[in-house]
C-alpha atoms as a PDB file:
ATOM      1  CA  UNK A   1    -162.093 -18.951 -60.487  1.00  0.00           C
ATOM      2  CA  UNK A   2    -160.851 -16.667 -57.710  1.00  0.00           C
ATOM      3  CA  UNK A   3    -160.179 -12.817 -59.247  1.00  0.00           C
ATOM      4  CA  UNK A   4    -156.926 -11.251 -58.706  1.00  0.00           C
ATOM      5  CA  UNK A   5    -158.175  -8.700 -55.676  1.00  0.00           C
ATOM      6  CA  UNK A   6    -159.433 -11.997 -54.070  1.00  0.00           C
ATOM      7  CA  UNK A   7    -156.085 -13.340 -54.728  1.00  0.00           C
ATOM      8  CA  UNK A   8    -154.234 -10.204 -53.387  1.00  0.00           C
ATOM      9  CA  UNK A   9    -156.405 -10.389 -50.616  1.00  0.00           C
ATOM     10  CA  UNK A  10    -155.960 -13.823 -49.128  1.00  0.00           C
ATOM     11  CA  UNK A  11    -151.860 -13.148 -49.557  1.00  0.00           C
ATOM     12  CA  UNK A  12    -152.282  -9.834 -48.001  1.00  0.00           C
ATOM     13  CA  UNK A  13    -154.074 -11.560 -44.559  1.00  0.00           C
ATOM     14  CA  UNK A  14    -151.463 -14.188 -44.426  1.00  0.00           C
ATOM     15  CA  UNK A  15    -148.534 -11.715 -44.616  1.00  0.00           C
ATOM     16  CA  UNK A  16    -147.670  -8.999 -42.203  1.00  0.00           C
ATOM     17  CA  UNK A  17    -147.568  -5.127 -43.372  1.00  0.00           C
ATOM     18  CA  UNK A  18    -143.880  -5.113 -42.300  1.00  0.00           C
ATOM     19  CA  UNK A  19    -142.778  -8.239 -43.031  1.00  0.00           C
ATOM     20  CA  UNK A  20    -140.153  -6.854 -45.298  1.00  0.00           C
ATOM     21  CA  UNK A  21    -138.191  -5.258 -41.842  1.00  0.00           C
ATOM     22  CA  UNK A  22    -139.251  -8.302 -40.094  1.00  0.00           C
ATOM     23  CA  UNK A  23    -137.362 -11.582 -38.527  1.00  0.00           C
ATOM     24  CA  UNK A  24    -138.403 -14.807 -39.477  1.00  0.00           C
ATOM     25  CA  UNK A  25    -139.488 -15.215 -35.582  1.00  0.00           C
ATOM     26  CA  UNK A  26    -142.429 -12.298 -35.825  1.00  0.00           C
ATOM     27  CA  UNK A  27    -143.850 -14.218 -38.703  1.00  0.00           C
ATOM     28  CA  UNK A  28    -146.568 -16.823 -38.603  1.00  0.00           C
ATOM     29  CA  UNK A  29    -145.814 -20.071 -37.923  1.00  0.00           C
ATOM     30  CA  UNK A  30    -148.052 -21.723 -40.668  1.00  0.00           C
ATOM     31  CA  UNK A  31    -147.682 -18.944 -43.267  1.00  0.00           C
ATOM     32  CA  UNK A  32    -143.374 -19.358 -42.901  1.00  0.00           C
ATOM     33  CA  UNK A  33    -143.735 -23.135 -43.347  1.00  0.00           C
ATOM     34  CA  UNK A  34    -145.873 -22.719 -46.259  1.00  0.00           C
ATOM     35  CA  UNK A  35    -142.783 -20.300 -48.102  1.00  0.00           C
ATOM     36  CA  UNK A  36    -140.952 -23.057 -47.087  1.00  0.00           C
ATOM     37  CA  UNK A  37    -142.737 -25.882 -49.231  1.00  0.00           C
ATOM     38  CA  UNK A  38    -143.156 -23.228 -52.041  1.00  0.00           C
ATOM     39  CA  UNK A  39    -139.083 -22.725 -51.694  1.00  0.00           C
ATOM     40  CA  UNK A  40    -138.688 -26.247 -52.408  1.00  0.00           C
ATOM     41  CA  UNK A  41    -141.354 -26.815 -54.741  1.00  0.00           C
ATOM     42  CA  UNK A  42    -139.427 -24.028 -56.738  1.00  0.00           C
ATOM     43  CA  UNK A  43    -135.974 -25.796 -56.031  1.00  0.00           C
ATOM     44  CA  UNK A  44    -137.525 -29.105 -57.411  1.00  0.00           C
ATOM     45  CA  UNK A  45    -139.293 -27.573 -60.909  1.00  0.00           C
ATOM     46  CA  UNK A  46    -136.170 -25.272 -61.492  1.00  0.00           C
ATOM     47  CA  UNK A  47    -133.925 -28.778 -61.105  1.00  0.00           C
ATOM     48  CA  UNK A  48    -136.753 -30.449 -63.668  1.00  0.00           C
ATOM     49  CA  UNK A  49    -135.914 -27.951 -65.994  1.00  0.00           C
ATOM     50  CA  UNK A  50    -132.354 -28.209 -65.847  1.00  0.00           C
ATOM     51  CA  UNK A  51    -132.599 -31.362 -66.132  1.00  0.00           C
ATOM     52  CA  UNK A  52    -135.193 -30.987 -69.286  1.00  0.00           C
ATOM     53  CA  UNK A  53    -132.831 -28.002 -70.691  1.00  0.00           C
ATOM     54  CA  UNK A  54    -129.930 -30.525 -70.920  1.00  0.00           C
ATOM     55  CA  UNK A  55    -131.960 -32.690 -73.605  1.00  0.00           C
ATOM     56  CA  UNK A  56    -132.794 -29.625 -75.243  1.00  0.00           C
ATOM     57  CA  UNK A  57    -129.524 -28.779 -75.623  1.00  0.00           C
ATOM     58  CA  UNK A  58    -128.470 -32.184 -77.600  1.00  0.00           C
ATOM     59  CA  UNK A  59    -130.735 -30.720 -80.252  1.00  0.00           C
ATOM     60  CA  UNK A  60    -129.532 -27.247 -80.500  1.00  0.00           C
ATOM     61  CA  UNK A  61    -127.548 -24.495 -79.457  1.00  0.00           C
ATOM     62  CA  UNK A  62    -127.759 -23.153 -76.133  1.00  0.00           C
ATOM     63  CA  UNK A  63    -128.543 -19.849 -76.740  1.00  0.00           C
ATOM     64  CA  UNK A  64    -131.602 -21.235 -79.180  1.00  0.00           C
ATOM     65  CA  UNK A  65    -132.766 -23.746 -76.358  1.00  0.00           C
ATOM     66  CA  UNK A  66    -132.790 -20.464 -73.823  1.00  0.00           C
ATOM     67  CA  UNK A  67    -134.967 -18.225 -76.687  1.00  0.00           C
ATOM     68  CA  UNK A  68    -137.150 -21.165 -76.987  1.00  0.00           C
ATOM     69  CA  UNK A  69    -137.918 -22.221 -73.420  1.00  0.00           C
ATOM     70  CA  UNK A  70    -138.142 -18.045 -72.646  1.00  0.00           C
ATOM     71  CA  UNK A  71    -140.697 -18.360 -75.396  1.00  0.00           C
ATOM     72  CA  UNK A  72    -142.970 -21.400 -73.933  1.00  0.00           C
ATOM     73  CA  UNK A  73    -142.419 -19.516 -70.481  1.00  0.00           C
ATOM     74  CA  UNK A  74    -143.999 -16.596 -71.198  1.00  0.00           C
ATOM     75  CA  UNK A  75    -146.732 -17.985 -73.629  1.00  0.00           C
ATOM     76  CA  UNK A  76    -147.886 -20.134 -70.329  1.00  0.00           C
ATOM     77  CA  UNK A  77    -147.643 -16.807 -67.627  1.00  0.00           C
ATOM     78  CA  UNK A  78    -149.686 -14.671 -70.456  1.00  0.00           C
ATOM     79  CA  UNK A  79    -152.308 -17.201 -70.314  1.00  0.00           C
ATOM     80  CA  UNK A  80    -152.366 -17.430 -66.437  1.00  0.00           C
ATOM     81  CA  UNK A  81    -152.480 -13.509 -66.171  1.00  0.00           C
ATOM     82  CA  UNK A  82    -155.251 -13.662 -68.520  1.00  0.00           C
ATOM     83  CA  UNK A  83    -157.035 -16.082 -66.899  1.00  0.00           C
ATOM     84  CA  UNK A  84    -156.598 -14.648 -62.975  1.00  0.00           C
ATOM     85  CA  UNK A  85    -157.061 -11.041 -64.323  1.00  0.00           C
ATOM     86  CA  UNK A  86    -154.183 -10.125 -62.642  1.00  0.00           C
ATOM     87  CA  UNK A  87    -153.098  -6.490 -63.196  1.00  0.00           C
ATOM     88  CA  UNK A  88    -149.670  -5.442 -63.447  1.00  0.00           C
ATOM     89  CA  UNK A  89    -147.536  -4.121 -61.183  1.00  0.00           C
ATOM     90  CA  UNK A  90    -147.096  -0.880 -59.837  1.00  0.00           C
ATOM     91  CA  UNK A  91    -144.585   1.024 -61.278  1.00  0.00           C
ATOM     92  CA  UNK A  92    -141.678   0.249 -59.020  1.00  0.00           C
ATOM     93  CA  UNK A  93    -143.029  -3.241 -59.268  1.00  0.00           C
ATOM     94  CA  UNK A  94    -142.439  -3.196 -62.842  1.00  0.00           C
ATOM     95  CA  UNK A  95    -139.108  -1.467 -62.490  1.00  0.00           C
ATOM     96  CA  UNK A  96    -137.974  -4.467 -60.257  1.00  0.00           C
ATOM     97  CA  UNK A  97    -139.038  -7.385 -62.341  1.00  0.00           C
ATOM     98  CA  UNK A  98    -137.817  -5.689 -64.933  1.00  0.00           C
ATOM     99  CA  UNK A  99    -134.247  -5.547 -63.673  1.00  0.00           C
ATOM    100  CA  UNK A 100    -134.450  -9.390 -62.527  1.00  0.00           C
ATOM    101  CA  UNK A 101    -135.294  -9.963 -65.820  1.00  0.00           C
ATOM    102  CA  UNK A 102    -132.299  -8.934 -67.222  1.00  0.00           C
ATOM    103  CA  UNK A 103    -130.253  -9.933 -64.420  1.00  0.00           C
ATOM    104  CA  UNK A 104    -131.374 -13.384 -64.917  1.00  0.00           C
ATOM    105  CA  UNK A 105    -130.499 -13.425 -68.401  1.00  0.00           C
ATOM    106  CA  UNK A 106    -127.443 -11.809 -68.277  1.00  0.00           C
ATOM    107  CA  UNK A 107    -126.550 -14.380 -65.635  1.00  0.00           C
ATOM    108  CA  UNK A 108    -127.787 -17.472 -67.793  1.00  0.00           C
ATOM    109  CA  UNK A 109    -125.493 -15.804 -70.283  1.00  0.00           C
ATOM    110  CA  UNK A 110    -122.258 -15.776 -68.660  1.00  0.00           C
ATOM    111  CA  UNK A 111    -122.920 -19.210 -67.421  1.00  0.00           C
ATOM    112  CA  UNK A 112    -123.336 -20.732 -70.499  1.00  0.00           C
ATOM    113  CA  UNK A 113    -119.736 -18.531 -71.530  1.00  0.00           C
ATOM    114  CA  UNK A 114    -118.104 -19.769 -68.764  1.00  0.00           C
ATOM    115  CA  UNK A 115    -119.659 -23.568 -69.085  1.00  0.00           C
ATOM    116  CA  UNK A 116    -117.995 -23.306 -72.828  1.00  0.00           C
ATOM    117  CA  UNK A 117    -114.517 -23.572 -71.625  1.00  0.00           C
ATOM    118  CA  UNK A 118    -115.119 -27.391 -70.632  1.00  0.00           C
ATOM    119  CA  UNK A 119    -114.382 -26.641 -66.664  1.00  0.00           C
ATOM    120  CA  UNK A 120    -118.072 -27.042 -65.706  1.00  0.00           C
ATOM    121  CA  UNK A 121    -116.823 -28.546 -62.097  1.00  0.00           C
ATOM    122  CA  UNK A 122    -115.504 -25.455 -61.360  1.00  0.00           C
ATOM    123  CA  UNK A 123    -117.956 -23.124 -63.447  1.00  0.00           C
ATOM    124  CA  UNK A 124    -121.259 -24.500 -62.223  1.00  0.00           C
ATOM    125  CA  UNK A 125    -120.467 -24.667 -58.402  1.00  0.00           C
ATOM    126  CA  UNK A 126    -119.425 -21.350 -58.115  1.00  0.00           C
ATOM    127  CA  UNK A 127    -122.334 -19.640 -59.799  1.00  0.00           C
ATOM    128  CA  UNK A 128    -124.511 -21.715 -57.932  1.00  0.00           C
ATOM    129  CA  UNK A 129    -122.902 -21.214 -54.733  1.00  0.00           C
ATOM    130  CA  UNK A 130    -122.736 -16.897 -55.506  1.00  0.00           C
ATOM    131  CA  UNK A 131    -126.002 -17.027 -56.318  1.00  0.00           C
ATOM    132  CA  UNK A 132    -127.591 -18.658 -53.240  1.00  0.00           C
ATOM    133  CA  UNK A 133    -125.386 -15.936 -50.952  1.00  0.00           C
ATOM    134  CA  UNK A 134    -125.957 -12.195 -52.874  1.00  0.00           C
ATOM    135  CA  UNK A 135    -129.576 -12.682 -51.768  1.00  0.00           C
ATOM    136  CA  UNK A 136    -128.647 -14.088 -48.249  1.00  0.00           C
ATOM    137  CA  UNK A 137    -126.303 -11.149 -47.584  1.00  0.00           C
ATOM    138  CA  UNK A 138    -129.004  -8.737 -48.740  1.00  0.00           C
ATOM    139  CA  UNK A 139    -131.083  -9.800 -46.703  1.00  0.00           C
ATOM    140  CA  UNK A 140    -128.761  -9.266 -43.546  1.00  0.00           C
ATOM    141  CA  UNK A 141    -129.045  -5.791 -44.421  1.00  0.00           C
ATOM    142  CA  UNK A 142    -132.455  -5.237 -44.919  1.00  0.00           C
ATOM    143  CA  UNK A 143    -134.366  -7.836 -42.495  1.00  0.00           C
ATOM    144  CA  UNK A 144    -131.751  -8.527 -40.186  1.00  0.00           C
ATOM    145  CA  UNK A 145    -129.634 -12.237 -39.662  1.00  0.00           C
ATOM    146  CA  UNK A 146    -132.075 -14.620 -39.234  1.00  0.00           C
ATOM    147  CA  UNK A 147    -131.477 -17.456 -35.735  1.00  0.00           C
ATOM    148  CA  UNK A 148    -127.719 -18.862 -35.876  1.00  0.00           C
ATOM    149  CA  UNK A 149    -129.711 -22.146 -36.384  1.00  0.00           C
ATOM    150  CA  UNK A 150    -130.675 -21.082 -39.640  1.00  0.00           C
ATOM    151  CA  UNK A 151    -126.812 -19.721 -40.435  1.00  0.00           C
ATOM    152  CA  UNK A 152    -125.760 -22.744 -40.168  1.00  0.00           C
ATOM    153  CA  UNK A 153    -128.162 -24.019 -42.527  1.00  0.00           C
ATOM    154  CA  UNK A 154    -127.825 -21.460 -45.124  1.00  0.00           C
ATOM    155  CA  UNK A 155    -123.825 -22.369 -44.585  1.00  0.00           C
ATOM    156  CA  UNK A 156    -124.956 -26.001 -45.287  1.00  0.00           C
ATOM    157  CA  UNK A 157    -126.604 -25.528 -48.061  1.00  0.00           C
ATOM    158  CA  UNK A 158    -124.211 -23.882 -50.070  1.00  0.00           C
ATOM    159  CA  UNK A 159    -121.698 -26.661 -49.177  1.00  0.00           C
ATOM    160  CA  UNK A 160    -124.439 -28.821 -50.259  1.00  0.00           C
ATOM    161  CA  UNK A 161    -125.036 -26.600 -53.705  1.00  0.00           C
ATOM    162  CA  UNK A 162    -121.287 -26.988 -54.434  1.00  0.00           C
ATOM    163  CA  UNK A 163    -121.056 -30.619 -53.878  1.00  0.00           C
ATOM    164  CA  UNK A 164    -123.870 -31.282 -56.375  1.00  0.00           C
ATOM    165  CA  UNK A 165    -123.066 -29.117 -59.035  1.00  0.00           C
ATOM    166  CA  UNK A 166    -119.764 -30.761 -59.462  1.00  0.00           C
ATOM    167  CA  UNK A 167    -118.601 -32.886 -61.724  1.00  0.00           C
ATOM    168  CA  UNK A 168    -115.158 -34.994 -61.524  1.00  0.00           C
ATOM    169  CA  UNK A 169    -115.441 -35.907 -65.125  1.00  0.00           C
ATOM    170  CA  UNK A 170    -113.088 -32.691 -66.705  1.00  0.00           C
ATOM    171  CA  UNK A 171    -109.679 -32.577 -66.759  1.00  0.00           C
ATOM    172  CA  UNK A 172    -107.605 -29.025 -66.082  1.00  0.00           C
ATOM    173  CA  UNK A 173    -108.902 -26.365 -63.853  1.00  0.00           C
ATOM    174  CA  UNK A 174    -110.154 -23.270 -64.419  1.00  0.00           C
ATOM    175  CA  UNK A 175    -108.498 -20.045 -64.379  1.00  0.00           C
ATOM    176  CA  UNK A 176    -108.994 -16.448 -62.266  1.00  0.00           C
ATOM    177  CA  UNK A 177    -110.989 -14.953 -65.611  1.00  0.00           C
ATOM    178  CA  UNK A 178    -113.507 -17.982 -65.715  1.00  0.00           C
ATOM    179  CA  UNK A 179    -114.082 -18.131 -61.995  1.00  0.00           C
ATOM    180  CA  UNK A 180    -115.010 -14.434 -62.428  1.00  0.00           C
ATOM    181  CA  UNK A 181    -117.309 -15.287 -64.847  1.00  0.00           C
ATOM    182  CA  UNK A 182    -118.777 -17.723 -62.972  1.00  0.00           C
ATOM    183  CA  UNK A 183    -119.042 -15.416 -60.244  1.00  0.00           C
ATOM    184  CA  UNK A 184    -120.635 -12.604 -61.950  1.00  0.00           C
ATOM    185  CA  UNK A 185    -123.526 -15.375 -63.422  1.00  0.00           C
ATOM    186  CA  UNK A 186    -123.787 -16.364 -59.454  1.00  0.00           C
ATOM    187  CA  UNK A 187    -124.576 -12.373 -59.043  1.00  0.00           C
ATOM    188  CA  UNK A 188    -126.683 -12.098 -61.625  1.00  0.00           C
ATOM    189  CA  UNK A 189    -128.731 -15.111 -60.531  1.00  0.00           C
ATOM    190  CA  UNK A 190    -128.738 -14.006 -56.825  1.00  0.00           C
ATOM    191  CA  UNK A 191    -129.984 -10.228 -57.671  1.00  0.00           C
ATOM    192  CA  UNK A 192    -132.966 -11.774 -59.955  1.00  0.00           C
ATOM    193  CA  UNK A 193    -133.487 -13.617 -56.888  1.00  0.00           C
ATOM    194  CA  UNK A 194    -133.472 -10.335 -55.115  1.00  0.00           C
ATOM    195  CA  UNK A 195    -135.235  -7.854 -57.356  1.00  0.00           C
ATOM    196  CA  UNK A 196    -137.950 -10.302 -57.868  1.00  0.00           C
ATOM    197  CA  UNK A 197    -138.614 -10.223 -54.462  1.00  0.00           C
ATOM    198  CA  UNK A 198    -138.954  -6.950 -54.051  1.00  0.00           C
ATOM    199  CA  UNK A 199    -143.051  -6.960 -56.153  1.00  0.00           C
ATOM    200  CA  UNK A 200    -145.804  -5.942 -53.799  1.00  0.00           C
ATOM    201  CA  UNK A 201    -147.533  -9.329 -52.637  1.00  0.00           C
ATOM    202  CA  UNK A 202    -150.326 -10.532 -54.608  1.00  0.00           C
ATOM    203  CA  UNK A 203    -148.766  -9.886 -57.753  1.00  0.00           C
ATOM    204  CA  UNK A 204    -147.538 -13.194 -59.149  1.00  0.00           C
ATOM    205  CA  UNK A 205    -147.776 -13.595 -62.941  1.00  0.00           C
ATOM    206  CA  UNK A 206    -147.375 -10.063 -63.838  1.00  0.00           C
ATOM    207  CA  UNK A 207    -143.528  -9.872 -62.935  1.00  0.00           C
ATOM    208  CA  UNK A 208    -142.424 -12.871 -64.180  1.00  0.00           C
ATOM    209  CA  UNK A 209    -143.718 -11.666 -67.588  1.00  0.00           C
ATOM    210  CA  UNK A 210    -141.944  -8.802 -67.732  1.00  0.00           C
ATOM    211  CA  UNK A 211    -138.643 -10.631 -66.565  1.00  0.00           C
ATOM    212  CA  UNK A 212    -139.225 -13.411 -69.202  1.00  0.00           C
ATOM    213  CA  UNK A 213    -139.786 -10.757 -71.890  1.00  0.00           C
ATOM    214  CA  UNK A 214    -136.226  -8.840 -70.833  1.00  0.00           C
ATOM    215  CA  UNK A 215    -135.024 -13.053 -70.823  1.00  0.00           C
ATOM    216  CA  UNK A 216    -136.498 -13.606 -74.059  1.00  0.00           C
ATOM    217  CA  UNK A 217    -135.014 -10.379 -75.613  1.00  0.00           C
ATOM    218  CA  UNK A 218    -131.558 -11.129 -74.688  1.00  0.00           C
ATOM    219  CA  UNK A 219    -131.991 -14.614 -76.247  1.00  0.00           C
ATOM    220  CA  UNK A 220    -132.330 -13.190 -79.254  1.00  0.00           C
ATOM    221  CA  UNK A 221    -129.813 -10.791 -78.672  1.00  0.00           C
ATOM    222  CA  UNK A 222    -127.376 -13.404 -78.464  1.00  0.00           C
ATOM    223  CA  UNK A 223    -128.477 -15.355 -81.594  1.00  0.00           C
ATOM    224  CA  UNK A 224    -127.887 -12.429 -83.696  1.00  0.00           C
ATOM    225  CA  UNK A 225    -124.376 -11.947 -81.443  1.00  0.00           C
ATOM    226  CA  UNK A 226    -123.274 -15.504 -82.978  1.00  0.00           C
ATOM    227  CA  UNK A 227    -124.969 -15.430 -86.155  1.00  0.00           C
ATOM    228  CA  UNK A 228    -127.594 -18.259 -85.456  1.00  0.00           C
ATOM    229  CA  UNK A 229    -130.183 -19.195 -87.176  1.00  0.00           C
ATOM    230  CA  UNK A 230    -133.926 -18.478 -85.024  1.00  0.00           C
ATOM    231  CA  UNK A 231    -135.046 -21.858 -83.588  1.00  0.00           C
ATOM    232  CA  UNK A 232    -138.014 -23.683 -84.993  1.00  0.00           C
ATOM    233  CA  UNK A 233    -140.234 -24.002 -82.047  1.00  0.00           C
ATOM    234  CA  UNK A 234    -141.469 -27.670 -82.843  1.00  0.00           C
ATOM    235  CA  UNK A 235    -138.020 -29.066 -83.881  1.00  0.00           C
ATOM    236  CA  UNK A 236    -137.131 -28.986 -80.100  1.00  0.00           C
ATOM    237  CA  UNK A 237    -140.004 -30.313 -78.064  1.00  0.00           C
ATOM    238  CA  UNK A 238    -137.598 -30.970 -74.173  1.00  0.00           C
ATOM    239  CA  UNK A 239    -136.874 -26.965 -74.610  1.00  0.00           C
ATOM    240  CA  UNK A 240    -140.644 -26.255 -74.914  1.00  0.00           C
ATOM    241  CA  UNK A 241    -141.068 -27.857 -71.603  1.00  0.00           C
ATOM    242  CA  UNK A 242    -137.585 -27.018 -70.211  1.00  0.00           C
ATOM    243  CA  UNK A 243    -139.757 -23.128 -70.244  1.00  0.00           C
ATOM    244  CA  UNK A 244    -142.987 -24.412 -68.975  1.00  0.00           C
ATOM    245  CA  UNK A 245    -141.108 -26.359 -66.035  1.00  0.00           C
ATOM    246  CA  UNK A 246    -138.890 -22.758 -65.603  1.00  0.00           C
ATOM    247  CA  UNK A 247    -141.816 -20.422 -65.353  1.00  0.00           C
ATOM    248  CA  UNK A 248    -143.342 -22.875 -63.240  1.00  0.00           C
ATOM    249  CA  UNK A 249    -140.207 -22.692 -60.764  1.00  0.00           C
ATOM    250  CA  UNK A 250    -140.318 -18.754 -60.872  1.00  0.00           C
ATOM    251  CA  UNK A 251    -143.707 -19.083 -59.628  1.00  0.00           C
ATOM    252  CA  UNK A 252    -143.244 -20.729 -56.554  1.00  0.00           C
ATOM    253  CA  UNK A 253    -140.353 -18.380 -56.066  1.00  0.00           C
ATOM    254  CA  UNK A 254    -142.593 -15.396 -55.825  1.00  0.00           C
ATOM    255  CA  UNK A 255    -145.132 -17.415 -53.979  1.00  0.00           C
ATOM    256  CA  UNK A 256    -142.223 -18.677 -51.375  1.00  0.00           C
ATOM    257  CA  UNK A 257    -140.577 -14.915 -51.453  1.00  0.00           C
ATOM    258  CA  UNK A 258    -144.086 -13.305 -49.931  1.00  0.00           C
ATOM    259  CA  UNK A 259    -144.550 -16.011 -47.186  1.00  0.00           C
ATOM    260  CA  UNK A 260    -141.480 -16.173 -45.772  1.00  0.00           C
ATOM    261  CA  UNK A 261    -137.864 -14.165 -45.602  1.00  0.00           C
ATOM    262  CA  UNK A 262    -136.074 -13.426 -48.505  1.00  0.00           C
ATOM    263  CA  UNK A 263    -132.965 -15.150 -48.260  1.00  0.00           C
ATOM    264  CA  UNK A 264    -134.798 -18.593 -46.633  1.00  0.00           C
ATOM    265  CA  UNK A 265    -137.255 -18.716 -50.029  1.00  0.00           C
ATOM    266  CA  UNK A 266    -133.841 -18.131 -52.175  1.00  0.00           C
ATOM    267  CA  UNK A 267    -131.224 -20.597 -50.509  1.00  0.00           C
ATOM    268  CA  UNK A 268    -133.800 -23.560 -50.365  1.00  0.00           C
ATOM    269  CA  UNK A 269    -134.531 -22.193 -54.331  1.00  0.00           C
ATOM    270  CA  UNK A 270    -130.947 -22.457 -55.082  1.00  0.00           C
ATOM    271  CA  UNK A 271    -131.012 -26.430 -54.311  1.00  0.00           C
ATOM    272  CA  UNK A 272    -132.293 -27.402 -57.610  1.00  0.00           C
ATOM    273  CA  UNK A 273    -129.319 -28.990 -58.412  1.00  0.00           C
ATOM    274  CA  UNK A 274    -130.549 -31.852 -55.965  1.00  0.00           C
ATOM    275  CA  UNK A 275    -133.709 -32.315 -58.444  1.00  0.00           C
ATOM    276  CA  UNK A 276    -131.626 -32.514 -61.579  1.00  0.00           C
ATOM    277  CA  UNK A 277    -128.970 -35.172 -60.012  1.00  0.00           C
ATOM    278  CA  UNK A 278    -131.516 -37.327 -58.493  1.00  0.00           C
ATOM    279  CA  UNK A 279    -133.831 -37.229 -61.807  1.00  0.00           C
ATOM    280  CA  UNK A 280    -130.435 -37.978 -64.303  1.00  0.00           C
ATOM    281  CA  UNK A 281    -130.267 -40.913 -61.525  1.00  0.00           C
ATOM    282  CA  UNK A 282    -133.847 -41.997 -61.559  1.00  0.00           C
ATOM    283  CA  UNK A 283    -134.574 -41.450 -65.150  1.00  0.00           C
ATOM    284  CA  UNK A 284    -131.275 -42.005 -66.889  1.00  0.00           C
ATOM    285  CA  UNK A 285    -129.201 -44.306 -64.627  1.00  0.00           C
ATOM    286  CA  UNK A 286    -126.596 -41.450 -64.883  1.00  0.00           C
ATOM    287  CA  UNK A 287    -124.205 -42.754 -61.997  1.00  0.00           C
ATOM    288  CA  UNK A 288    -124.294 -40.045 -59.315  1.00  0.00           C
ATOM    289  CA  UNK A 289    -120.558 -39.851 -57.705  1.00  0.00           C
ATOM    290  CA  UNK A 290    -120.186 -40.137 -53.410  1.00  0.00           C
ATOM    291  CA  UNK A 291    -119.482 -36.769 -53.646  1.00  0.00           C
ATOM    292  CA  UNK A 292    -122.883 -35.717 -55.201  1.00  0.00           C
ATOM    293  CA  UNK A 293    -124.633 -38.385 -52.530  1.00  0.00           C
ATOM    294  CA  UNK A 294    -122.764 -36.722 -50.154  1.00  0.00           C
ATOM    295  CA  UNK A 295    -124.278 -32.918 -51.328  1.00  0.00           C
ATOM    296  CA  UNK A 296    -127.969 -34.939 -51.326  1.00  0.00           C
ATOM    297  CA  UNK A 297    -127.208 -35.576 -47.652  1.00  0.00           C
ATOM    298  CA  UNK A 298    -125.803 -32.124 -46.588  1.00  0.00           C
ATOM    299  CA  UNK A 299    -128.944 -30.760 -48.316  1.00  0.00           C
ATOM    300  CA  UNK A 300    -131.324 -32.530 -46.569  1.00  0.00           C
ATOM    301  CA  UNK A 301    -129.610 -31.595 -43.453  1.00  0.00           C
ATOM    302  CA  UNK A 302    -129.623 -27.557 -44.636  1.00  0.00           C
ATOM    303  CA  UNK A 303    -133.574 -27.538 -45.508  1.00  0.00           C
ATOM    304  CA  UNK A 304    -133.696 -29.207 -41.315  1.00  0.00           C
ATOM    305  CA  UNK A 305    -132.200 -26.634 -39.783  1.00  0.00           C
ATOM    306  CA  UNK A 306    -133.188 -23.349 -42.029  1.00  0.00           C
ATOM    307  CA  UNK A 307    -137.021 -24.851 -41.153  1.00  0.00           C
ATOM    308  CA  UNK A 308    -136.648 -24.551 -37.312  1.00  0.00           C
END
């Protein structure tokens, strides 16, 4: 088993010293197309886990499934730290992870407010949709606009993330104060996106922890809010795994976030909802509307042109 300077040090030769200020074009060719997998190895566990958190939620409240699967989460990184000896982060490091920990949660949060009011078509898109853009405009400002080639793509891809994440099923619309809420989860998902990616490479398991701990304590936070009871952790088995498969997708984040630009690993990241429609398809025979088809397709076109 490789040690954690070993680690550090094969990331550290693949990546250059100023890749943070850097285009995607001064970047190497085989070390950008392996973000790229990562990206969407990330975009395919995070849609597993969606997909897994929606059982869990048949069994239990949402804010128990999200304490739960923060639990398994974190139990799983601990052991993988432990394991790879990997030391924490530096200070600012730990400052970062620490504030996409709580961004994350706070964002999961207002989602699951805003998916309350029954106008998920509406609710779901635009979160999705925020979320893939705050860390695409960031990173305008700090590593400059990547080729108009990839614009486009990034531009596709969000019409593609809005397409999927809707659903035709709900009747009414919603109004100006849930679209805002569904906007400020978008934010808070984008800037955990963002903060996350601003740990020194060759830290992976470290950061995560200390964002799943800040996840974990606003869980629990919002079972005492409403007055739940704590969740047995072996009454609910799919939220177990609906952590494992979520740590699992932060992972490849972080891995996709050091080998390639910020806002390519996070707008290929934010097309999970592809995973979760084609797994309810394959696995449930949930019957996927034209519309969501249509998103699959526009998606698959987005990932084509961000990769060139």
């Amino acid at each position: 088993m490789e040690s954690a300077k070993v680690k550090a040090d094969l990331i550290e030769c693949t990546i250059p010293r100023n890749r943070r200020n850097s285009s995607k074009s001064t970047m190497p060719l085989t070390t950008n197309i392996l973000g790229i997998f990562f990206a969407l190895t990330s975009a395919f566990i995070w849609g597993a886990g969606d997909f897994t958190g929606g059982f869990a939620t048949r069994r239990a409240n949402q804010f128990q499934v999200l304490t739960v699967s923060a639990f398994s989460g974190l139990v799983i990184l601990i052991a993988a730290a432990l394991v790879w000896r990997e030391p924490f982060p530096m200070i600012r490091g730990l400052i970062f992870a620490a504030l996409g920990g709580a961004a994350g949660a706070l964002g999961i949060a207002a989602l699951y407010r805003g998916l309350s009011t029954g106008h998920a078509a509406s609710i779901a898109p635009t979160a999705a949709v925020t979320g893939a853009a705050v860390p695409a405009i960031f990173s305008g400002f700090t590593q400059g606009l990547p080729g108009q080639t990839q614009l486009l793509g990034f531009a596709l891809a969000a019409l593609g993330i809005w397409m999927l994440s809707s659903n035709s099923g709900e009747e009414g619309s919603a109004t100006y104060r849930e679209l805002l809420t569904a906007a400020l989860s978008g934010i808070g998902f984008g800037f955990f996106f963002v903060f996350l990616g601003q740990v020194e490479p060759g830290i992976i398991f470290t950061p995560i922890i200390v964002a799943r701990c800040f996840t974990l304590a606003i869980g629990l936070l919002l079972i005492r809010i409403y007055r739940l009871p704590l969740p047995s952790l072996s009454a609910n088995p799919p939220a177990l795994l609906a952590g494992v498969l979520d740590a699992g997708g932060n992972l490849f984040y972080v891995l996709a976030n050091q080998l390639t630009r910020l806002d390519i690993a996070a707008v290929l990241g934010s097309l999970y909802p592809a995973s979760t429609v084609l797994l309810a398809s394959a696995l449930l025979k949930q019957t996927v509307s034209p519309k969501q088809w249509f998103g699959v397709l526009i998606s698959l076109t987005a990932i084509i042109l961000i990769t060139l």
